[in-house]
Protein backbone atom coordinates (compact mmCIF):
# COMPACT_ATOMS: atom_id res chain seq x y z
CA UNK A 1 41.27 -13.71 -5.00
CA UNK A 2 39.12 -14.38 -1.93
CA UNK A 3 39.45 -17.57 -0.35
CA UNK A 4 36.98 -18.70 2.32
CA UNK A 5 38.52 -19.50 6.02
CA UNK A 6 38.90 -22.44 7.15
CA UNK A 7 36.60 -24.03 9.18
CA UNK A 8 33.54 -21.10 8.67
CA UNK A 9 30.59 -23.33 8.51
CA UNK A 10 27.39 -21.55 6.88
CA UNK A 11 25.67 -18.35 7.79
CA UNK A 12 26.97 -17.05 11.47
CA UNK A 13 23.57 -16.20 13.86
CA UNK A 14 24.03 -12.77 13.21
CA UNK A 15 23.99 -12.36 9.91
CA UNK A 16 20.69 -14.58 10.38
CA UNK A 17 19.43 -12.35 12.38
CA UNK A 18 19.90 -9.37 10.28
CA UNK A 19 18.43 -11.32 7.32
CA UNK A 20 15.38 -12.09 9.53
CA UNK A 21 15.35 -8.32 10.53
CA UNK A 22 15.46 -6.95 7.02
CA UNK A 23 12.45 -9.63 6.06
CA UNK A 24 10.69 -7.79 9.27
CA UNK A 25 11.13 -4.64 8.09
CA UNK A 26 10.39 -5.36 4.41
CA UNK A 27 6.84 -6.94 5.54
CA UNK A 28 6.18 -3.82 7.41
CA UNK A 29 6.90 -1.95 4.85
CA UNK A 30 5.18 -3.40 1.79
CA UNK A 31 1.83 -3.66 4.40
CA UNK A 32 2.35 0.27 4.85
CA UNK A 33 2.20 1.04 1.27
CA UNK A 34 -0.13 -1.50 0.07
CA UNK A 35 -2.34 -0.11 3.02
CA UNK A 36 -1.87 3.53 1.27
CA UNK A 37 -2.35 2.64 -1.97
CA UNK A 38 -5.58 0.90 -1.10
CA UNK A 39 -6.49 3.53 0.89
CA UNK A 40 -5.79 6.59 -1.69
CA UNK A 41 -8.15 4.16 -4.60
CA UNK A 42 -10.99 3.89 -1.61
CA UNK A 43 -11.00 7.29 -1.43
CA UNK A 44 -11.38 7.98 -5.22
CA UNK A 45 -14.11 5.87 -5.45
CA UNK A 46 -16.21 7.53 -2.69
CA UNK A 47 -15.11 10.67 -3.98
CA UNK A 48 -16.44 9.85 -7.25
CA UNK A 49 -20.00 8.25 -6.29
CA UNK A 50 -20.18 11.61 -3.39
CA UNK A 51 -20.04 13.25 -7.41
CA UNK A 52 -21.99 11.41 -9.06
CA UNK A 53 -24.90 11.17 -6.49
CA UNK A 54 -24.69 15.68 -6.01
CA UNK A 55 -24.80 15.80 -9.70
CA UNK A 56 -27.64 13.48 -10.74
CA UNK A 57 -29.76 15.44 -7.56
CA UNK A 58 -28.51 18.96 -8.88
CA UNK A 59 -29.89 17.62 -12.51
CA UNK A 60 -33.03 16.39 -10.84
CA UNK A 61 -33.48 19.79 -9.39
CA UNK A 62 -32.89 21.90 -12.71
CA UNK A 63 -34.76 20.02 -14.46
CA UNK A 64 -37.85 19.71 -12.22
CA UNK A 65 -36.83 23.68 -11.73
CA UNK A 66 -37.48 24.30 -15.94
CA UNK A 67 -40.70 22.65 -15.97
């Protein structure tokens, strides 16, 4: 079995400082992909009302076109 040393008191400064790192680089890289994933829905939803808008004009047309 593992037995602790004597005389280790807590966390050492550099295994705080790789905790801090990781935390760092976790941020960054939940603000990426959030960042992308808000991006790609943006997107969509222009994409859809660029859609909508050329289809109700293209039914405008035709149907002023018929008459």
């Amino acid at each position: 079995m593992i037995q602790p040393q004597s005389g280790s008191t807590g966390i050492r400064p550099v295994h705080a400082f790789v905790v801090i790192g990781t935390l760092v680089v976790a941020a960054v890289v939940a603000f990426a992909a959030l960042h992308f994933v808000v991006g790609l829905l943006w997107f969509v939803v222009k994409l859809v009302v660029v859609f909508a808008v050329v289809y109700a004009v293209a039914k405008m047309v035709l149907r002023h076109a018929r008459r």
